[in-house]
C-alpha atoms as a PDB file:
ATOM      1  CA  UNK A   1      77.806 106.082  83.165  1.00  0.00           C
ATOM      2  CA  UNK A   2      77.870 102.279  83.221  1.00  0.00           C
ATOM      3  CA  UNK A   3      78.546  99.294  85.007  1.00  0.00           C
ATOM      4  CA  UNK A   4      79.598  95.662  85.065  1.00  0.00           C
ATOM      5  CA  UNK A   5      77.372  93.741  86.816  1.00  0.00           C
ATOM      6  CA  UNK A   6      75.688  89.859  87.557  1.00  0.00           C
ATOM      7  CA  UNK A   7      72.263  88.642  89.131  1.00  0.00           C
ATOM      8  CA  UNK A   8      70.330  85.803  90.204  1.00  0.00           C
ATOM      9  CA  UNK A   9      66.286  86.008  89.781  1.00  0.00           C
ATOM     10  CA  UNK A  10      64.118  83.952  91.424  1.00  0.00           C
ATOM     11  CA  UNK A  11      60.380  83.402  92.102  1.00  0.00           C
ATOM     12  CA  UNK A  12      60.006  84.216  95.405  1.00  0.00           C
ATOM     13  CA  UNK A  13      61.424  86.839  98.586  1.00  0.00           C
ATOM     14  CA  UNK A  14      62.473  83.334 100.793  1.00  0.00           C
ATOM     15  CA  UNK A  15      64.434  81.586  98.296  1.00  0.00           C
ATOM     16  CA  UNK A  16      66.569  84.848  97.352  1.00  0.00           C
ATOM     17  CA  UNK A  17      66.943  84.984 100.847  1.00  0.00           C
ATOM     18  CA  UNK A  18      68.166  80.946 101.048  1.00  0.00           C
ATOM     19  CA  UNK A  19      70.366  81.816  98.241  1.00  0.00           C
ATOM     20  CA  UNK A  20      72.061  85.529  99.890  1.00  0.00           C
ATOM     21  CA  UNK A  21      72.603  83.129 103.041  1.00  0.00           C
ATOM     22  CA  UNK A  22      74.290  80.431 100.820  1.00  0.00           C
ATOM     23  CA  UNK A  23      76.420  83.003  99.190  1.00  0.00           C
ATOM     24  CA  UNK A  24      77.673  84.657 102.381  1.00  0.00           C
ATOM     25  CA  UNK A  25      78.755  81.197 103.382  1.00  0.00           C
ATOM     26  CA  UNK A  26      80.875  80.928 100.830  1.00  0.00           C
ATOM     27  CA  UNK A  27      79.144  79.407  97.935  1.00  0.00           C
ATOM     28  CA  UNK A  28      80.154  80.720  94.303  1.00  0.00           C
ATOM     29  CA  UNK A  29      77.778  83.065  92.704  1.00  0.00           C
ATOM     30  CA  UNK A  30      78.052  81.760  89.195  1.00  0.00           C
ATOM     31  CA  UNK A  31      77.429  78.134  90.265  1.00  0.00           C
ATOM     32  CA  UNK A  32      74.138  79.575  92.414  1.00  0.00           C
ATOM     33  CA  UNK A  33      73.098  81.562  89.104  1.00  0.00           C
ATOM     34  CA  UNK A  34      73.593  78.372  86.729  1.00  0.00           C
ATOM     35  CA  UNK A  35      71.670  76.309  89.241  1.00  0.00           C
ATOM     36  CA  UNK A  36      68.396  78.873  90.504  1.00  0.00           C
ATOM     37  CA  UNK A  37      68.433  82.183  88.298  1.00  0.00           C
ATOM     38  CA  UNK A  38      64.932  82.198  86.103  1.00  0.00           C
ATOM     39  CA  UNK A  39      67.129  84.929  83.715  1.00  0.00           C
ATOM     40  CA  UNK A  40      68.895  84.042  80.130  1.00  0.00           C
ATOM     41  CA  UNK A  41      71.898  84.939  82.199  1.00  0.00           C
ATOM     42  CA  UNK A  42      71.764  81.821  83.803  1.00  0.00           C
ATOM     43  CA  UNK A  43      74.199  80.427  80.635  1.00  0.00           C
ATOM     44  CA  UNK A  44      76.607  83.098  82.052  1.00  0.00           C
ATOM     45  CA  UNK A  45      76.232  82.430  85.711  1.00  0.00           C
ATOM     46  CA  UNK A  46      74.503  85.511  85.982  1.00  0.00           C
ATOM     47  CA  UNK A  47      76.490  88.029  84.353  1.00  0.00           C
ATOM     48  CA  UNK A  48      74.621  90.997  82.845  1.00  0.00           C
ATOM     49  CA  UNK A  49      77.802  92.369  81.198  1.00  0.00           C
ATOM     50  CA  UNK A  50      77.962  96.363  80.585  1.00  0.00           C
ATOM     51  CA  UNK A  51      75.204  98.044  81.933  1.00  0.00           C
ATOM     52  CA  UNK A  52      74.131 101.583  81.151  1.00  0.00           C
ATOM     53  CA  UNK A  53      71.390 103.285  83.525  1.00  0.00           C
ATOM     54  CA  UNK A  54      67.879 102.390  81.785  1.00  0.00           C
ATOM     55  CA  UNK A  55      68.164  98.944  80.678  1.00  0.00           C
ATOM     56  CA  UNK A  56      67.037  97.443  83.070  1.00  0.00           C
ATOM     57  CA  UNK A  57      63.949  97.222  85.180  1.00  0.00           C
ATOM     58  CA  UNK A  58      63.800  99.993  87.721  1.00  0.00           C
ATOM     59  CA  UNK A  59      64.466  98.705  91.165  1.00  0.00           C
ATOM     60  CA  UNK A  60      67.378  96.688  89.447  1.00  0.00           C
ATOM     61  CA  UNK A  61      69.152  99.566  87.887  1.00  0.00           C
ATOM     62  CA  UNK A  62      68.814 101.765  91.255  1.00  0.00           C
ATOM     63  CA  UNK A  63      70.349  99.024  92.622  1.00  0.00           C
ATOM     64  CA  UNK A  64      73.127  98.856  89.868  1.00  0.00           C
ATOM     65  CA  UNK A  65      73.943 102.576  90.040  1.00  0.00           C
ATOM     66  CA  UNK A  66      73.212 103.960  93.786  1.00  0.00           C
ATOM     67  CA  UNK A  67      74.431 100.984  95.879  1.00  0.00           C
ATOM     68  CA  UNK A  68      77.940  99.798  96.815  1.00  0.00           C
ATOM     69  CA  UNK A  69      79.921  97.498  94.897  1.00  0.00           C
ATOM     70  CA  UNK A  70      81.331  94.191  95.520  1.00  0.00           C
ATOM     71  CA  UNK A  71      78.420  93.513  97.760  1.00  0.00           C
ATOM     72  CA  UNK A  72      75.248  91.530  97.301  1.00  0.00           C
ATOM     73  CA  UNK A  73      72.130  93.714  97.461  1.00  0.00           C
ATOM     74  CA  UNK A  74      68.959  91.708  98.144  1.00  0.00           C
ATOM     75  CA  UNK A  75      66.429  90.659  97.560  1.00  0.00           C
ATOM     76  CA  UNK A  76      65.370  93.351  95.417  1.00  0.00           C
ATOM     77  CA  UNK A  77      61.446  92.739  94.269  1.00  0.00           C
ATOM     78  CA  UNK A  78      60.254  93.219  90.619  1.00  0.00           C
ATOM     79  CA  UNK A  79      58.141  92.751  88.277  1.00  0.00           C
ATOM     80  CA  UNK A  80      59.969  89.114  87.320  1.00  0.00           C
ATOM     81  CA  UNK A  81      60.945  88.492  90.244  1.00  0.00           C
ATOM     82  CA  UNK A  82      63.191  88.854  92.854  1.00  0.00           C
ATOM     83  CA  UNK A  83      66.663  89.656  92.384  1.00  0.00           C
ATOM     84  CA  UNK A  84      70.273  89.386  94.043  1.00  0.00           C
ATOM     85  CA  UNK A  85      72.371  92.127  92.914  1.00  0.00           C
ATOM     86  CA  UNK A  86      76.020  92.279  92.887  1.00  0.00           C
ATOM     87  CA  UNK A  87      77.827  95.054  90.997  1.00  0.00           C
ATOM     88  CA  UNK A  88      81.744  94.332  90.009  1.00  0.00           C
ATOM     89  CA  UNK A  89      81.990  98.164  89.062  1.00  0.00           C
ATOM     90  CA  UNK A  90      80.861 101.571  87.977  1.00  0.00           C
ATOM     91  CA  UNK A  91      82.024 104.479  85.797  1.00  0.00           C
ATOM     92  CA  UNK A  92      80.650 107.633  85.859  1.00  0.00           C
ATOM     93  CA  UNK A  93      81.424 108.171  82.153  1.00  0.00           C
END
């Protein structure tokens, strides 16, 4: 199985919630990412590219695997952080 997938981590539960709000208005994920996400992804507005289930921290990859696609999930707590998920697709290859 894997999946395509980007993210924006930040430091606390309120400001991924600011940023989920921002993004159902209509804001553009990458530019959020390149602007607030704590992640090396930040240079790719917050891609993650191919994901297979494992590499990633737990709570992200549940996320990436179990939840619907083309919607953001969020914010999802871990150990860096907190996280908005959105998954572009998924393969059960």
């Amino acid at each position: 199985m894997k999946a395509m997938a980007r993210h924006i981590l930040v430091g606390t539960e309120a400001e991924a919630s600011r940023l989920k709000k921002r993004l159902a208005q209509g804001e553009a994920f990458d530019v959020l990412a390149r602007k607030h996400s704590l992640c090396p992804s930040v240079k790719r507005g917050g891609d993650l590219g191919e994901i297979r289930p494992g590499q990633l921290v737990r709570p992200v990859d549940q996320v990436i695997f179990r939840k619907p696609t083309r919607t953001v999930h969020g914010p999802v707590k871990s150990q860096f952080g907190y996280h908005l998920i959105e998954v572009f697709y998924r393969d059960g290859a």
